[in-house]
PDB file of N, CA and C in Angstrom:
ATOM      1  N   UNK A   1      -2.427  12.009  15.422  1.00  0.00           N
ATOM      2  CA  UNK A   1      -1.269  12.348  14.618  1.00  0.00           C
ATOM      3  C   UNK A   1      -0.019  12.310  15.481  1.00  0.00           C
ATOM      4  N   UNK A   2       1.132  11.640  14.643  1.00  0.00           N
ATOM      5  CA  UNK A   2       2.114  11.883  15.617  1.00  0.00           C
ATOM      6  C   UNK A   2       3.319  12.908  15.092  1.00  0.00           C
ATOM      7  N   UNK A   3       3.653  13.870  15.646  1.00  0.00           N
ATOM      8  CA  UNK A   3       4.420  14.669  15.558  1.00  0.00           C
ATOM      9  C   UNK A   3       5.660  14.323  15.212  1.00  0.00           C
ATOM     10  N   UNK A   4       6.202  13.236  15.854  1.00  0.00           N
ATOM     11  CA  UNK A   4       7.496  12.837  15.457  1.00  0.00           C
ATOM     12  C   UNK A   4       7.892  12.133  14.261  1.00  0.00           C
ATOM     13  N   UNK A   5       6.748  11.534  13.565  1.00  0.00           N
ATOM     14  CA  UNK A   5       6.824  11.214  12.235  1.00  0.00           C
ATOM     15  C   UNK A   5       7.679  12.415  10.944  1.00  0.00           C
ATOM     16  N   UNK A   6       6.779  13.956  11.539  1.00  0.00           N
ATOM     17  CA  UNK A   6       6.835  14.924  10.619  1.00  0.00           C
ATOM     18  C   UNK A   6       8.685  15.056  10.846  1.00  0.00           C
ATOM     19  N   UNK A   7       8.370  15.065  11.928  1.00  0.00           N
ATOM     20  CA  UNK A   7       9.842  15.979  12.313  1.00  0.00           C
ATOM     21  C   UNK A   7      11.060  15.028  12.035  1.00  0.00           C
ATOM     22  N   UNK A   8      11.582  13.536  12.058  1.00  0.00           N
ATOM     23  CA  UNK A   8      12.000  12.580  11.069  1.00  0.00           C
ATOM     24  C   UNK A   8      11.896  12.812   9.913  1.00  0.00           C
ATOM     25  N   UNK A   9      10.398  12.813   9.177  1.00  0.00           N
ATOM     26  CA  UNK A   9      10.624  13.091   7.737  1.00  0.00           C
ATOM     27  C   UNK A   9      11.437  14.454   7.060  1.00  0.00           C
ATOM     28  N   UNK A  10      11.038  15.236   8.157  1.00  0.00           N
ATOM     29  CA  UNK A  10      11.858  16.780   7.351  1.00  0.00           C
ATOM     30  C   UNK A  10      13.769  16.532   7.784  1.00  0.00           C
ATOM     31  N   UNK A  11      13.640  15.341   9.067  1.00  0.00           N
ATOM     32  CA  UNK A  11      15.141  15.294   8.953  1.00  0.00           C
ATOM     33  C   UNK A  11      15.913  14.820   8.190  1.00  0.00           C
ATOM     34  N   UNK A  12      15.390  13.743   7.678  1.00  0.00           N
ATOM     35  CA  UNK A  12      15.511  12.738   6.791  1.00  0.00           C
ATOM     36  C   UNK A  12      15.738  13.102   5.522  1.00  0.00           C
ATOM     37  N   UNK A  13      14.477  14.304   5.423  1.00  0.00           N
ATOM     38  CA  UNK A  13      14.852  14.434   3.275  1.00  0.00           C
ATOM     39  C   UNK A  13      16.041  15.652   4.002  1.00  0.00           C
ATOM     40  N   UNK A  14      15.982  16.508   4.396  1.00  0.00           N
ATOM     41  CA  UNK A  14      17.259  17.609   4.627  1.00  0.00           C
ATOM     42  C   UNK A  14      18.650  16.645   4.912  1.00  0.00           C
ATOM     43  N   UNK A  15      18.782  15.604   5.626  1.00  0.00           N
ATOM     44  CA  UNK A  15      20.121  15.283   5.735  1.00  0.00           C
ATOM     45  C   UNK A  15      20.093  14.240   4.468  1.00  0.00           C
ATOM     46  N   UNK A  16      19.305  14.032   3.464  1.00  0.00           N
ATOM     47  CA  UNK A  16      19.378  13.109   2.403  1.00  0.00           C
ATOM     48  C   UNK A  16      19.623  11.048   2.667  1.00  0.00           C
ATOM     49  N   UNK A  17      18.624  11.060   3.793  1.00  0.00           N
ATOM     50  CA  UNK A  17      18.783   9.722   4.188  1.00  0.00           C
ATOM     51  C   UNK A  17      17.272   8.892   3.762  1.00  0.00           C
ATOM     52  N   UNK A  18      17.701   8.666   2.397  1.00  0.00           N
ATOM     53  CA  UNK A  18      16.529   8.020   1.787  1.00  0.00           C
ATOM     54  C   UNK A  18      15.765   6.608   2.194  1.00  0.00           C
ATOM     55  N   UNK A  19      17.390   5.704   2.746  1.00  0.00           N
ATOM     56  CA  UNK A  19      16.777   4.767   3.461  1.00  0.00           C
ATOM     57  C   UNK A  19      16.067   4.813   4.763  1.00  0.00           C
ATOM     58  N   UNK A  20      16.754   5.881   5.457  1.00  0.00           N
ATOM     59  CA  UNK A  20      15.816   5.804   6.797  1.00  0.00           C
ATOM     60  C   UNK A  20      14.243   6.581   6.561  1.00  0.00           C
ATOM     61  N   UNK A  21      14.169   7.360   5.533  1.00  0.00           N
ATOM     62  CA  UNK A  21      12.833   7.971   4.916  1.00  0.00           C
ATOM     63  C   UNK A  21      12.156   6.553   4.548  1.00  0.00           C
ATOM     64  N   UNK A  22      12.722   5.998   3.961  1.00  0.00           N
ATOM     65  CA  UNK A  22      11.819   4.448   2.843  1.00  0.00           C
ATOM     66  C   UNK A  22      10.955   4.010   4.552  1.00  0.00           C
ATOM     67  N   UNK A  23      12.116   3.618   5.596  1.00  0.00           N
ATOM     68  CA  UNK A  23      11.546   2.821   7.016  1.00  0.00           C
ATOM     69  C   UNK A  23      10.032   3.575   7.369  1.00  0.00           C
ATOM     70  N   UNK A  24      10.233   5.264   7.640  1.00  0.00           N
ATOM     71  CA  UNK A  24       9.414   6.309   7.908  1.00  0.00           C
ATOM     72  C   UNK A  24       8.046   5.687   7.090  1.00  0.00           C
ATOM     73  N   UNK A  25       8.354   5.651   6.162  1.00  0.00           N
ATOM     74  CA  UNK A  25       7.312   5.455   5.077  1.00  0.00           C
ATOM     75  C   UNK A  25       6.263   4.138   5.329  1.00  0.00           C
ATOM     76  N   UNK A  26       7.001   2.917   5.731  1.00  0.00           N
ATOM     77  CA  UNK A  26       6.213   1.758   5.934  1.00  0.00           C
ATOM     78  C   UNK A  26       6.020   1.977   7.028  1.00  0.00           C
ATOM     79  N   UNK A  27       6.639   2.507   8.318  1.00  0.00           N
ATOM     80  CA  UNK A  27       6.357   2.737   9.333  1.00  0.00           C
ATOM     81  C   UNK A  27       5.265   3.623  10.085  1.00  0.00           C
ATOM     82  N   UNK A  28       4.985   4.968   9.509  1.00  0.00           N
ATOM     83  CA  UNK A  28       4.513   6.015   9.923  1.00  0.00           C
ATOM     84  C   UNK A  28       2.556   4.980   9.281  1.00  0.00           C
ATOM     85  N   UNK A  29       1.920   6.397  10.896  1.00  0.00           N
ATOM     86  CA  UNK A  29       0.088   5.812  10.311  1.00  0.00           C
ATOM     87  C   UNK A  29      -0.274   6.362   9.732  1.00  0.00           C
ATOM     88  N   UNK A  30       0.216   7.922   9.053  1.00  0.00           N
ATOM     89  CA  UNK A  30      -0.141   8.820   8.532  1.00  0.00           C
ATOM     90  C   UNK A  30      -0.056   8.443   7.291  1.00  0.00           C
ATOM     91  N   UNK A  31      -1.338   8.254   6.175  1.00  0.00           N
ATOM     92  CA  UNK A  31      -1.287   7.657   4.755  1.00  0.00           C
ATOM     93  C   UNK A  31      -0.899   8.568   4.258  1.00  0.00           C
ATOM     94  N   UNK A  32      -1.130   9.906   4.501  1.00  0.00           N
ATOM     95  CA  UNK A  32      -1.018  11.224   3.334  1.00  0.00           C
ATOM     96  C   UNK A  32       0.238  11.484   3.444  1.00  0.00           C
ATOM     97  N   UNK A  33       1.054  11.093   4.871  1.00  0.00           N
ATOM     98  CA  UNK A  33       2.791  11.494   4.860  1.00  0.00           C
ATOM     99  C   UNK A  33       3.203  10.132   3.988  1.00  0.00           C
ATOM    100  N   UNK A  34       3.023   9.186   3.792  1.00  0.00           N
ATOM    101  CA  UNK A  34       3.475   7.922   3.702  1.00  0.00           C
ATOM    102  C   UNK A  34       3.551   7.789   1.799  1.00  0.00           C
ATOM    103  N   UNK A  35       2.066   8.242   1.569  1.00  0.00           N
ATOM    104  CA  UNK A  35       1.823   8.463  -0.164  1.00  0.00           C
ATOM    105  C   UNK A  35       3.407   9.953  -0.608  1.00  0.00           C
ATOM    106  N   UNK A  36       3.137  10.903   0.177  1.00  0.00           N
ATOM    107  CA  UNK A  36       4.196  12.299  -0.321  1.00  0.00           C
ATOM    108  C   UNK A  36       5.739  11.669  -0.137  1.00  0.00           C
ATOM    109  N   UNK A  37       5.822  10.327   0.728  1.00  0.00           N
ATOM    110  CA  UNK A  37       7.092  10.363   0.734  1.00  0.00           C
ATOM    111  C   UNK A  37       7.601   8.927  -0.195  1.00  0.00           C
ATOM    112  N   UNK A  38       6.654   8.128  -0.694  1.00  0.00           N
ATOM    113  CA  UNK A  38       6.591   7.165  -1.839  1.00  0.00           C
ATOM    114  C   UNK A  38       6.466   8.180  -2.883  1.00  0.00           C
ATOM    115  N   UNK A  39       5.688   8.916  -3.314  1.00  0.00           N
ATOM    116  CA  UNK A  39       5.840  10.071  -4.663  1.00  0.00           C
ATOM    117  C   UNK A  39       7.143  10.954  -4.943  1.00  0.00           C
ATOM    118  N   UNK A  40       8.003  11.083  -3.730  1.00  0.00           N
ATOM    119  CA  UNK A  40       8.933  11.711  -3.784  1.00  0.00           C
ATOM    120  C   UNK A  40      10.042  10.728  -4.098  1.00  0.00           C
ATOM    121  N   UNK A  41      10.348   9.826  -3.000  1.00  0.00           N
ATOM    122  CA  UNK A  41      11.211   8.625  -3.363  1.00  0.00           C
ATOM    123  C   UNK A  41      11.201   8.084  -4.972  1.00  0.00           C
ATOM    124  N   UNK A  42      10.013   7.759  -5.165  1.00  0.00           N
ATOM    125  CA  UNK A  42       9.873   7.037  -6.751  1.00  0.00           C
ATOM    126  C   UNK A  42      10.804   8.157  -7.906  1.00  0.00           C
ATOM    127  N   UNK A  43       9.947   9.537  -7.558  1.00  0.00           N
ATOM    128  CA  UNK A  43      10.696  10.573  -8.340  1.00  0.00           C
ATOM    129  C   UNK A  43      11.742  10.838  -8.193  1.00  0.00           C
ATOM    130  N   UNK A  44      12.476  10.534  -7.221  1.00  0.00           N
ATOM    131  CA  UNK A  44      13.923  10.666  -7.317  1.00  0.00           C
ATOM    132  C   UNK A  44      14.873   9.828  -7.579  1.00  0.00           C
ATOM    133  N   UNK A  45      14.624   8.628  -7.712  1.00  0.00           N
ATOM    134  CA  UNK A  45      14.957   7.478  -7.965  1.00  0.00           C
ATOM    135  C   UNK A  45      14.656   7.206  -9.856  1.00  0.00           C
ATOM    136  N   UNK A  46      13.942   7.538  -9.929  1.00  0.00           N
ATOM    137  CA  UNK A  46      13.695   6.977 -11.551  1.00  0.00           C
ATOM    138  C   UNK A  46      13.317   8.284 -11.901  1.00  0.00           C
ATOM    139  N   UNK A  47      13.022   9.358 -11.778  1.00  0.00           N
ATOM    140  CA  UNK A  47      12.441  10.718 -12.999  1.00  0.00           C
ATOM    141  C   UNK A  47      13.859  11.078 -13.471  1.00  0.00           C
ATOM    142  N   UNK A  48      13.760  11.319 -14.554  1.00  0.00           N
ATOM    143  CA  UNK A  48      15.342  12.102 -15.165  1.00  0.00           C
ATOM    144  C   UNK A  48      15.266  13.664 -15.252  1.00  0.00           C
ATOM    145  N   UNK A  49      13.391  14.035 -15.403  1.00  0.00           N
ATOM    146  CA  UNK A  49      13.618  15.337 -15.510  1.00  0.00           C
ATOM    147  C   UNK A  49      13.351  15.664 -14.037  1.00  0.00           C
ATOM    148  N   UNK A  50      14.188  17.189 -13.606  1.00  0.00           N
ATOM    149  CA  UNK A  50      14.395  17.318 -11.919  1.00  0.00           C
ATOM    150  C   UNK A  50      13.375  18.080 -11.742  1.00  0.00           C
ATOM    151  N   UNK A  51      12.716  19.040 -12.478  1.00  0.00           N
ATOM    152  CA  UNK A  51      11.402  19.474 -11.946  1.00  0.00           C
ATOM    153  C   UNK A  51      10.483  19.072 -11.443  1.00  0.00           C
ATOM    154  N   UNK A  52      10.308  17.442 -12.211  1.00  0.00           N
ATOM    155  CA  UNK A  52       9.259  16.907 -11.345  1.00  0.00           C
ATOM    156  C   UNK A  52       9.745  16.083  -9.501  1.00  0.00           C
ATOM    157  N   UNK A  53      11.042  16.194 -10.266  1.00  0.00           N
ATOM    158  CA  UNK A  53      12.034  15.990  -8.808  1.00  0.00           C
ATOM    159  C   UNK A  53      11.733  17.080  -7.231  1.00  0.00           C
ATOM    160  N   UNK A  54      11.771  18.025  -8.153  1.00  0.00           N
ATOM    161  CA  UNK A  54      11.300  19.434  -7.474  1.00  0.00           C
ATOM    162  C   UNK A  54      10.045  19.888  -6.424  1.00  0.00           C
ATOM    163  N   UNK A  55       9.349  19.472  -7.558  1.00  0.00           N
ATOM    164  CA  UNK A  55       7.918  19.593  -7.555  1.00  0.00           C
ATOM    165  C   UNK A  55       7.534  18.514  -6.019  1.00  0.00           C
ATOM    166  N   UNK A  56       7.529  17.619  -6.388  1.00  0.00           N
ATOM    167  CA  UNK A  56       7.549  15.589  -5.515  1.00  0.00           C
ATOM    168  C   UNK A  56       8.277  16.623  -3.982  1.00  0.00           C
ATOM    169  N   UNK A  57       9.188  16.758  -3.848  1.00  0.00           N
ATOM    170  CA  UNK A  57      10.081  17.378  -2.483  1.00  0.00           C
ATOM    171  C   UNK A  57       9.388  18.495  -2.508  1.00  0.00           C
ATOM    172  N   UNK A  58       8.925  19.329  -2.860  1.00  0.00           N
ATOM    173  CA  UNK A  58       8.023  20.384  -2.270  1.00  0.00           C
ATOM    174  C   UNK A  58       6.787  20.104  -1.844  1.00  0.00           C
ATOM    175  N   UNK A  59       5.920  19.343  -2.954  1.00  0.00           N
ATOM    176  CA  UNK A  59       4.910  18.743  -2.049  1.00  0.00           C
ATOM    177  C   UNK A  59       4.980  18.385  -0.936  1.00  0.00           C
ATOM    178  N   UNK A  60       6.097  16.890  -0.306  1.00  0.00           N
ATOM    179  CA  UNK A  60       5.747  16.993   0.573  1.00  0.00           C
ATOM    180  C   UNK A  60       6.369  17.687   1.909  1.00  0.00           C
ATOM    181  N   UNK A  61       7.505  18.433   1.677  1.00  0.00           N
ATOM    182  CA  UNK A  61       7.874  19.792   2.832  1.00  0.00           C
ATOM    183  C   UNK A  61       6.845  20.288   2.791  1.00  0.00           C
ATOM    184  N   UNK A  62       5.690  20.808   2.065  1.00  0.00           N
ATOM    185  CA  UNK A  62       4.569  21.689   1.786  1.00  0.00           C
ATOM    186  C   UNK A  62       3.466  20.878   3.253  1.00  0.00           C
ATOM    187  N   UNK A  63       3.407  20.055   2.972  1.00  0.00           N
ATOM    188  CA  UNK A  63       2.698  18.445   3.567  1.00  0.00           C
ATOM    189  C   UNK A  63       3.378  18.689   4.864  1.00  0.00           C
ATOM    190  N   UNK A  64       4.447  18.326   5.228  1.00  0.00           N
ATOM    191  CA  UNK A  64       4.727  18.469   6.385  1.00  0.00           C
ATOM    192  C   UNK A  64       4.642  19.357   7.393  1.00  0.00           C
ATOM    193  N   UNK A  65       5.112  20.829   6.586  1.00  0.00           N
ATOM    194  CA  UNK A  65       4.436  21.718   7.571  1.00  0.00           C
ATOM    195  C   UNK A  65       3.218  22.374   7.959  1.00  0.00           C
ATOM    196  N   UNK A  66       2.239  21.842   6.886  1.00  0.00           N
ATOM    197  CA  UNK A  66       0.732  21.800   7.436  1.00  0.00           C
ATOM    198  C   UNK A  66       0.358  20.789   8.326  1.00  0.00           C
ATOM    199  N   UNK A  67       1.225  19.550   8.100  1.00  0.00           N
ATOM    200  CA  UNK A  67       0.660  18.529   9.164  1.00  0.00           C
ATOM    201  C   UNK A  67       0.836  18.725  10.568  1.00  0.00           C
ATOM    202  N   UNK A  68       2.640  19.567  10.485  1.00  0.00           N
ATOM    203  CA  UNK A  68       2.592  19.898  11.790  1.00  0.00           C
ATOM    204  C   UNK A  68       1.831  21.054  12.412  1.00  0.00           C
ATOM    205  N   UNK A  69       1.708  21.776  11.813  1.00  0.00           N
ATOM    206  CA  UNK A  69       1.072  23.087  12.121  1.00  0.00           C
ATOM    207  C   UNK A  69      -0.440  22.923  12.714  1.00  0.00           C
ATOM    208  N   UNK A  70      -0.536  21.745  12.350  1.00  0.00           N
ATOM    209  CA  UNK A  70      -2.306  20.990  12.854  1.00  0.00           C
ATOM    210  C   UNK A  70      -2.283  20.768  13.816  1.00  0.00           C
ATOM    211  N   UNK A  71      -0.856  19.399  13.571  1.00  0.00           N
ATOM    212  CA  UNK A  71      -0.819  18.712  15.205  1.00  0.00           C
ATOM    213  C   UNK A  71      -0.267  19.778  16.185  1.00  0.00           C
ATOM    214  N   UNK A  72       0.435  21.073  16.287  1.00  0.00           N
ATOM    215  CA  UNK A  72       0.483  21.776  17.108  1.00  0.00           C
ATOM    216  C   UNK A  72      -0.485  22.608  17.572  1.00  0.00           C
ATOM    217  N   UNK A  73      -1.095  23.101  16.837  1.00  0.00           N
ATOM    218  CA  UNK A  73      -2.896  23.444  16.791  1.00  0.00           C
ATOM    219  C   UNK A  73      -3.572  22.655  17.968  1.00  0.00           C
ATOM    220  N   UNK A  74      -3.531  21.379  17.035  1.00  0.00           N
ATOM    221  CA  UNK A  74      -5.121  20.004  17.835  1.00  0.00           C
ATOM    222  C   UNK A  74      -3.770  20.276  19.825  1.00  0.00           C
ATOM    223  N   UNK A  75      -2.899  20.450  19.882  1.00  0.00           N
ATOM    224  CA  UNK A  75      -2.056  19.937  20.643  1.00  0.00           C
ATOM    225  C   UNK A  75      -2.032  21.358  21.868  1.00  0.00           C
ATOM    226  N   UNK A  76      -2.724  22.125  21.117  1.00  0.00           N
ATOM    227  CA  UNK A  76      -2.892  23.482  22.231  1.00  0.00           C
ATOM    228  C   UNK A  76      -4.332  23.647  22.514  1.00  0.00           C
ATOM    229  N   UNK A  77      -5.298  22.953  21.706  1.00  0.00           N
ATOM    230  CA  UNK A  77      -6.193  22.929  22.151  1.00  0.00           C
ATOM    231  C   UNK A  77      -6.669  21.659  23.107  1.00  0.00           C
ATOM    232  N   UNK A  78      -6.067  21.385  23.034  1.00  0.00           N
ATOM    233  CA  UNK A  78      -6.151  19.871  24.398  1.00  0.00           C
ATOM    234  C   UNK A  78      -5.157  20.557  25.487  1.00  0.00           C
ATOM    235  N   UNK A  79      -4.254  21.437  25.794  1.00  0.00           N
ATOM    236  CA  UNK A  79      -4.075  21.958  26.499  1.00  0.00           C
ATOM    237  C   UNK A  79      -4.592  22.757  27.301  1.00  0.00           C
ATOM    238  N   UNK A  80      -5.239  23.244  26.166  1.00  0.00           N
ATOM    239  CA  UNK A  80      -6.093  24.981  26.809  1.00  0.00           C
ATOM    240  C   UNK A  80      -6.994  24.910  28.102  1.00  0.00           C
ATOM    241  N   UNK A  81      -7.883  23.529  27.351  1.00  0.00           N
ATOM    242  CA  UNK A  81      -9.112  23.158  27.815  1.00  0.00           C
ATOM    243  C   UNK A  81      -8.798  22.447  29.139  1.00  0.00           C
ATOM    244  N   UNK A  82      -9.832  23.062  29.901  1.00  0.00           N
ATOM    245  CA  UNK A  82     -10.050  22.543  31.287  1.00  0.00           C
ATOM    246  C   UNK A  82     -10.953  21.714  32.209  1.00  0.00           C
ATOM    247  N   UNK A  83     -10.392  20.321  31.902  1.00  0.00           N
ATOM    248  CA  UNK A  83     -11.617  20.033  32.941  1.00  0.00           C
ATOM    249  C   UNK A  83     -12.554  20.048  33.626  1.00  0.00           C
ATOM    250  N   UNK A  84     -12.128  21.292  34.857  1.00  0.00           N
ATOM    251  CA  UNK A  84     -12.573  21.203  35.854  1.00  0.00           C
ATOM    252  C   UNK A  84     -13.384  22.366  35.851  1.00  0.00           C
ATOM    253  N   UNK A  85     -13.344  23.308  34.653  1.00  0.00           N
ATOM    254  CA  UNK A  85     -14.313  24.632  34.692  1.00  0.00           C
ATOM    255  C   UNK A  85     -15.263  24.255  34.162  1.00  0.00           C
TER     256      UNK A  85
END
């Protein structure tokens, strides 16, 4: 997982830069960030009603900070661990 994907995407929808989110999107390896940020894009772009507008951007802030919360997790436990004991 790469960390810097997440942390782009949460910059991206907070400063409202949809095109550099769209790049994120074809770019990033993460399918499950890549699907939340095509579900969100589509919905904001074509839904008229904003709840589901709502809904689409919470998912994936919701998404993001579990993803990171993993990769900081998986990222202390490869720290912890010691070689040489």
């Amino acid at each position: 997982m790469n960390t810097i994907d997440y942390d782009r995407a949460l910059y991206y929808t907070n400063r409202s830069q949809w095109d550099n989110l769209l790049i994120l999107m074809v770019r990033t390896e993460d399918d499950f960030l890549s699907k939340k940020i095509e579900h969100f894009l589509h919905a904001y772009n074509f839904e008229r009603n904003y709840r589901v507008i709502q809904e689409e951007l919470y998912s994936l802030l919701r998404y993001i900070d579990h993803a990171s919360e993993l990769s900081e997790h998986n990222l202390n436990d490869f720290v912890a661990v010691d070689p040489l004991t």
